[in-house]
N, C-alpha and C. Protein backbone atom coordinates (compact mmCIF):
# COMPACT_ATOMS: atom_id res chain seq x y z
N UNK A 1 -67.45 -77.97 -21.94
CA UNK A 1 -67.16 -76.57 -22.22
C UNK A 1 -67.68 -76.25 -23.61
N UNK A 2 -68.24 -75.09 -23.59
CA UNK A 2 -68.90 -74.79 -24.89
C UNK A 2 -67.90 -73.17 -25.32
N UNK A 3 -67.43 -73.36 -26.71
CA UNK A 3 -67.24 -72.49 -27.25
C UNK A 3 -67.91 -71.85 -28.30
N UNK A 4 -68.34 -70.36 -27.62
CA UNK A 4 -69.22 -69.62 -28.16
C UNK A 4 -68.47 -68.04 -28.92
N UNK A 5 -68.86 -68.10 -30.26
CA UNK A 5 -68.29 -67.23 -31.19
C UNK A 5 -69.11 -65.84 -31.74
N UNK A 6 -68.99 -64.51 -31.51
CA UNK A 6 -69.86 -64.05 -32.07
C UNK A 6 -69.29 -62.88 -33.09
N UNK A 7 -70.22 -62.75 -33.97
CA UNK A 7 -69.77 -62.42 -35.01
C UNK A 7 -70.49 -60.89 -35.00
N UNK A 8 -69.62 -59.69 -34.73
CA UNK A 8 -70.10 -58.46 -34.77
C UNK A 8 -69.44 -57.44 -35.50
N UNK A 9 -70.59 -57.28 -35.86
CA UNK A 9 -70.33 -55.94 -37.76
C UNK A 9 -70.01 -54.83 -37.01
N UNK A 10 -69.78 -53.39 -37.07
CA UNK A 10 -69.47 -52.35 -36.58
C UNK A 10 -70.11 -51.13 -37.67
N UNK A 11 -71.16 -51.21 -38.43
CA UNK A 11 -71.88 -50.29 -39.05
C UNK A 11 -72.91 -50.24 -38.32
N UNK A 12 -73.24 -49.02 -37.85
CA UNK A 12 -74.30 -48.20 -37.28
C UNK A 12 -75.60 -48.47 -37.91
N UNK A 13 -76.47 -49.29 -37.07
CA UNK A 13 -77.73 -50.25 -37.69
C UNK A 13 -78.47 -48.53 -38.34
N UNK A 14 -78.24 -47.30 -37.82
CA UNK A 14 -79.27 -46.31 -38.60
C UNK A 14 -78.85 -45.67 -39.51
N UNK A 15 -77.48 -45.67 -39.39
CA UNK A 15 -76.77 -44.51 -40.95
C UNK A 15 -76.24 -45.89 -41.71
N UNK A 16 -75.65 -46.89 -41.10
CA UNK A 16 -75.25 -47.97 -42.34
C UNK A 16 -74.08 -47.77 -42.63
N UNK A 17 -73.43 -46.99 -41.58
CA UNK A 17 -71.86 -46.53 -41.61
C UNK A 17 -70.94 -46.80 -40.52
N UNK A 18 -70.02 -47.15 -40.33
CA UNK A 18 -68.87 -46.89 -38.98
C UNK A 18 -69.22 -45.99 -38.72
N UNK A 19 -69.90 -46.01 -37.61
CA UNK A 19 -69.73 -44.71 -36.32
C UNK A 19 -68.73 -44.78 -34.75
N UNK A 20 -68.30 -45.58 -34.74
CA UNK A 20 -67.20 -45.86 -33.26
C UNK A 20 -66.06 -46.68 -34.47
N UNK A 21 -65.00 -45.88 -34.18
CA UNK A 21 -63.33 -46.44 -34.91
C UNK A 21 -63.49 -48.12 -34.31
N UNK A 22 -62.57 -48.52 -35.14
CA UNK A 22 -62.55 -49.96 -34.67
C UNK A 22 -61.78 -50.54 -33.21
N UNK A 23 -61.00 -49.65 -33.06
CA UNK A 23 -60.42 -49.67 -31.57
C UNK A 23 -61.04 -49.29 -30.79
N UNK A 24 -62.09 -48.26 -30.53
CA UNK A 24 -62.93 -47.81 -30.00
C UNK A 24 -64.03 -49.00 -29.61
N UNK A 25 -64.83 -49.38 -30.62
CA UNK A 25 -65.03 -50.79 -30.17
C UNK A 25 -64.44 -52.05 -30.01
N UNK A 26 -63.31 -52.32 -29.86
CA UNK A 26 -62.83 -52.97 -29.69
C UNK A 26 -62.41 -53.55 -27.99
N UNK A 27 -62.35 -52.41 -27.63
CA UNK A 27 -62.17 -51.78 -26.44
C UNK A 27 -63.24 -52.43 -25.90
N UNK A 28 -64.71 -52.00 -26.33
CA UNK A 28 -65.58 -52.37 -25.57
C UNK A 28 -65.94 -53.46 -25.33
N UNK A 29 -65.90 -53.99 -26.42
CA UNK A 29 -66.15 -55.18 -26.32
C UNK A 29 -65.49 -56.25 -25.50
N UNK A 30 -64.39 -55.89 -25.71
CA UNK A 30 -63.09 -56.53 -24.75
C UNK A 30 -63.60 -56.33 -23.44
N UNK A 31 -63.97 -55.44 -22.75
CA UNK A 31 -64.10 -54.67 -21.47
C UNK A 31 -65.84 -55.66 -20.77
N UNK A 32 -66.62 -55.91 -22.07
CA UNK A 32 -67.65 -56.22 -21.69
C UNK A 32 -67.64 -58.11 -21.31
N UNK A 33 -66.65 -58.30 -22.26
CA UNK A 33 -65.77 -59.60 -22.24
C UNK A 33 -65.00 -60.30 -21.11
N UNK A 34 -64.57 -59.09 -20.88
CA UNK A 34 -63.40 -59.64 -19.57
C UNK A 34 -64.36 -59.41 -18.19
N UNK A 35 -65.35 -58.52 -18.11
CA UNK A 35 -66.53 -58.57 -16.90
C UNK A 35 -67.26 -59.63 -17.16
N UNK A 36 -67.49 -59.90 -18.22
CA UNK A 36 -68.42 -61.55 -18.23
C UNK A 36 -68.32 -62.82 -17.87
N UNK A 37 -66.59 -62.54 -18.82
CA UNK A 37 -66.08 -64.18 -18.88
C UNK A 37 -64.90 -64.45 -17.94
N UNK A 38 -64.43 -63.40 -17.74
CA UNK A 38 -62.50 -63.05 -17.74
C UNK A 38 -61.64 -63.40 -18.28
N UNK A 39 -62.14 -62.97 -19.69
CA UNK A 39 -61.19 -63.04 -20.84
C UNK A 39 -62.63 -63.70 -22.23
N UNK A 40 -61.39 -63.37 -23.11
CA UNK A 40 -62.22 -63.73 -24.45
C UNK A 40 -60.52 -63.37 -25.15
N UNK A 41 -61.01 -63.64 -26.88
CA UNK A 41 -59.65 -63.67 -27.87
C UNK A 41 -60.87 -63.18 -29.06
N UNK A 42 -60.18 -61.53 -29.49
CA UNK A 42 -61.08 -60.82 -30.46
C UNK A 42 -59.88 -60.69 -31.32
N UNK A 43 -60.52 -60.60 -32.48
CA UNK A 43 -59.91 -60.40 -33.87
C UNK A 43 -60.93 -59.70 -35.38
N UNK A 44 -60.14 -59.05 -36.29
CA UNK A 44 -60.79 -58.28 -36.75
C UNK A 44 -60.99 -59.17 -37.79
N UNK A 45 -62.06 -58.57 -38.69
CA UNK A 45 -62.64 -59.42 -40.11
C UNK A 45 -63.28 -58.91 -41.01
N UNK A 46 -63.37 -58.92 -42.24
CA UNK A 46 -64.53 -57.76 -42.93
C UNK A 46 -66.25 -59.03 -43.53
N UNK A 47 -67.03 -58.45 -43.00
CA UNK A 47 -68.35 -59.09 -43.30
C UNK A 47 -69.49 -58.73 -44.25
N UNK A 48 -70.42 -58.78 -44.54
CA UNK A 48 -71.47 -58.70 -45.11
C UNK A 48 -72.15 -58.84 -44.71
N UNK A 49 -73.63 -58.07 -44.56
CA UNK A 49 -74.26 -58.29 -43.60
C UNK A 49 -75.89 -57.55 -44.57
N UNK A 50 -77.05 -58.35 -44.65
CA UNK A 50 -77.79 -57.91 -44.81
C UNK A 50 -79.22 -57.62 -44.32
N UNK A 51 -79.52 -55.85 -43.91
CA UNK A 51 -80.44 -55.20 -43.09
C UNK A 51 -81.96 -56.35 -43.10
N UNK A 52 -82.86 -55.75 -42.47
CA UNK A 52 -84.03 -56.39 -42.09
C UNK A 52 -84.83 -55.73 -43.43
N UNK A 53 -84.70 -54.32 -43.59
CA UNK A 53 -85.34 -53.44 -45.06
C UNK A 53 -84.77 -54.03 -46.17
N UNK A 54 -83.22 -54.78 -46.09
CA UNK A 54 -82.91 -55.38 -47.63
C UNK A 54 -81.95 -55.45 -48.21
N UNK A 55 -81.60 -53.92 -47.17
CA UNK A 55 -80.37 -53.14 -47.86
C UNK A 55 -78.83 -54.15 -47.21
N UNK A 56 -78.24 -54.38 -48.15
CA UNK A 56 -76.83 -55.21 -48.22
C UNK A 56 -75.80 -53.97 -47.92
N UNK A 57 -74.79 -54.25 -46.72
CA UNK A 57 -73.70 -53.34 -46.55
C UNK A 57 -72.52 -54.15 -46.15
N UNK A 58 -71.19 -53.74 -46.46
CA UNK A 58 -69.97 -54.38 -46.25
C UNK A 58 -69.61 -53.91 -45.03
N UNK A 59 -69.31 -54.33 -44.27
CA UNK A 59 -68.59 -53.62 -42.84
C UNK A 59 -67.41 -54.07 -42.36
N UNK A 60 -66.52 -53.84 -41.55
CA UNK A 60 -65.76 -54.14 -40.38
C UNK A 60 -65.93 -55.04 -39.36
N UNK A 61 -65.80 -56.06 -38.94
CA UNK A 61 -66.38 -57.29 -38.24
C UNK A 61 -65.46 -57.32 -37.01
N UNK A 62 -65.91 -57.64 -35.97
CA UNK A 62 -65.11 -58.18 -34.68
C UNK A 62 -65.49 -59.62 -34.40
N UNK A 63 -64.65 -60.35 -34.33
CA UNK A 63 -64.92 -61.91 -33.67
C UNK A 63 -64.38 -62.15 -32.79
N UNK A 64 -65.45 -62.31 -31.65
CA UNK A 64 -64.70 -62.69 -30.16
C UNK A 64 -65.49 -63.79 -30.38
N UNK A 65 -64.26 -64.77 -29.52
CA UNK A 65 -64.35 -66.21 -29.12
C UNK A 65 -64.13 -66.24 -27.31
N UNK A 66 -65.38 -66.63 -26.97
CA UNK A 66 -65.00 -66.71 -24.90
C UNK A 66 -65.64 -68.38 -25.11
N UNK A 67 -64.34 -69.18 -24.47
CA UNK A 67 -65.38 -70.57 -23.69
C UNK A 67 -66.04 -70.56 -22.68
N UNK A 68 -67.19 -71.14 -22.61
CA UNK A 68 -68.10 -71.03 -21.17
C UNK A 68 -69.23 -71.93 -21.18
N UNK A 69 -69.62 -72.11 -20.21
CA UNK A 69 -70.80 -72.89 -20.14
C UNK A 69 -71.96 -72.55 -20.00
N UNK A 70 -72.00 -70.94 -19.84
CA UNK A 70 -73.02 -69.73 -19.11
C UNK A 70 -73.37 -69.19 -20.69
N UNK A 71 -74.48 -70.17 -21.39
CA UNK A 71 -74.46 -69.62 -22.54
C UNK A 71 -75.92 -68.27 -22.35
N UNK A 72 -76.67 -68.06 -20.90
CA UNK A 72 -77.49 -67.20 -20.81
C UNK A 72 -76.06 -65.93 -20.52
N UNK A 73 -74.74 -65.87 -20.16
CA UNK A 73 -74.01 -64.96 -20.35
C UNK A 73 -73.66 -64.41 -21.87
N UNK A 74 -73.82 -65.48 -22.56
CA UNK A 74 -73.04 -64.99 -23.79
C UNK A 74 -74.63 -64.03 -24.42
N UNK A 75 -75.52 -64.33 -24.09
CA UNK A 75 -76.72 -63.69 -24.63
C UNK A 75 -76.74 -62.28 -23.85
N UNK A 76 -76.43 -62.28 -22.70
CA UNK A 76 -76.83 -60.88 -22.09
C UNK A 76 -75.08 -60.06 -22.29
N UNK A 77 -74.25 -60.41 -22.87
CA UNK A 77 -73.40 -59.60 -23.27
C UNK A 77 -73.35 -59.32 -24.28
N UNK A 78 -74.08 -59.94 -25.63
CA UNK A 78 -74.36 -59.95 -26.99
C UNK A 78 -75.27 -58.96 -27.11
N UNK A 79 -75.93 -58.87 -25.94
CA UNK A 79 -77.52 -57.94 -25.99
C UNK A 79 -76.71 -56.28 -25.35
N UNK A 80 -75.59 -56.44 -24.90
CA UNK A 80 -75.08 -55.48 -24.12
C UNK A 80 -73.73 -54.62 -25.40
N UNK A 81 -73.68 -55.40 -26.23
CA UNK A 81 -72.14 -55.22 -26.60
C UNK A 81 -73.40 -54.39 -28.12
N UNK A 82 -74.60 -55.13 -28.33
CA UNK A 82 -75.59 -54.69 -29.35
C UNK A 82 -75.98 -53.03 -29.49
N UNK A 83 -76.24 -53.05 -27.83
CA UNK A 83 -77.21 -51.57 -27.26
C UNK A 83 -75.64 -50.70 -27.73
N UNK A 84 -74.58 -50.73 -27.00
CA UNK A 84 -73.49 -49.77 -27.04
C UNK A 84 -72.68 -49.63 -28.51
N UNK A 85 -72.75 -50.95 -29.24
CA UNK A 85 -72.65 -50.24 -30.35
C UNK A 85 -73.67 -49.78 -32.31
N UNK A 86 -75.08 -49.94 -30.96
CA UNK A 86 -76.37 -49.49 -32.13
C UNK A 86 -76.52 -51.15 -33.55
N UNK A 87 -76.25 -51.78 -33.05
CA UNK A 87 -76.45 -52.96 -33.90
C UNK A 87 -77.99 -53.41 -34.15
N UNK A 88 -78.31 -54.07 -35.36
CA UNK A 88 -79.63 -54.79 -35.46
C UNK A 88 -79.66 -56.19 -34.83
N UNK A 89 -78.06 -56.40 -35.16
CA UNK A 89 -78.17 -58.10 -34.78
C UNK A 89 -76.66 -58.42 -34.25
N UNK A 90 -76.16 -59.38 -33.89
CA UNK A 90 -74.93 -60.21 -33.43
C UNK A 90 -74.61 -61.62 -33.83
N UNK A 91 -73.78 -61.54 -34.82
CA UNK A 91 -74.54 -63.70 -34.57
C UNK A 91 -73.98 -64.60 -33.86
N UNK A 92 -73.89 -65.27 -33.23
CA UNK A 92 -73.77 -66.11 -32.12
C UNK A 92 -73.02 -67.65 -32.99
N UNK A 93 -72.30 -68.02 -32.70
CA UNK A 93 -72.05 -69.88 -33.62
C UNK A 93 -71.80 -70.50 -32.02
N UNK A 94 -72.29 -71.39 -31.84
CA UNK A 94 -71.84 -72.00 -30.16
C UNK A 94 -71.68 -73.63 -30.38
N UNK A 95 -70.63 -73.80 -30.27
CA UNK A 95 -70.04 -75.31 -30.55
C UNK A 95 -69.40 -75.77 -29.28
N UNK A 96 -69.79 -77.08 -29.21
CA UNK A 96 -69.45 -78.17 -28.31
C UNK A 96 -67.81 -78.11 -28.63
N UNK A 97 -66.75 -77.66 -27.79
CA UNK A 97 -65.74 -78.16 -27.10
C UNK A 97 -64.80 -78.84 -26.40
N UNK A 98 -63.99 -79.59 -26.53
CA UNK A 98 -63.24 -80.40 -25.70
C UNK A 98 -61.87 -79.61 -25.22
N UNK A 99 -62.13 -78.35 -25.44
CA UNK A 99 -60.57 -77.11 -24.88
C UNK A 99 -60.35 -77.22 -23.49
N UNK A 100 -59.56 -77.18 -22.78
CA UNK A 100 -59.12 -76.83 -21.26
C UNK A 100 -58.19 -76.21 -21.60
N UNK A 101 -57.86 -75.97 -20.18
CA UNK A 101 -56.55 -74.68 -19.63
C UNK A 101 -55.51 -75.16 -18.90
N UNK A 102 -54.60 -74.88 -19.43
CA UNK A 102 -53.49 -75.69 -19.49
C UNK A 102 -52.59 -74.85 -19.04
């Protein structure tokens, strides 16, 4: 089992600002989460994050954690969770696991 972590800012890759409240995405993400995986565990965080032009911005962070082995899932929901909330990037940490369900 592989546990895969991704690390998503919530500033609007074109204004460089919160544009969707944090519950608002939160929501989605969750929603895009539980169709993928059936289930994930999100929590909030504040990040740093710096643009592809240079520019350094502080944001609002979401970290969802889903275990799975379908790591071409965790890419096409990263790519999905990206488009809906205007992101440049997502970062991904995917570590080898020994978790079960108990």
């Amino acid at each position: 089992m592989k546990k895969a972590t991704m690390f998503i800012g919530l500033n609007d890759q074109n204004t460089k600002k919160q544009e969707i409240s944090t519950i608002e995405a939160y929501k989605m993400v969750q929603n895009v989460c539980a169709e993928a995986f059936g289930g994930s565990t999100i929590f909030e965080g504040k990040g740093t994050y710096t643009h592809e032009n240079g520019e350094m911005v502080f944001e609002n962070t979401l970290i969802c954690i889903v275990y799975t082995e379908d790591l071409e899932g965790v890419k096409k929901a990263a790519t999905t969770i990206k488009t809906v909330l205007n992101q440049e990037s997502i970062a991904i940490e995917v570590v080898e696991s020994n978790s079960f369900f108990f």
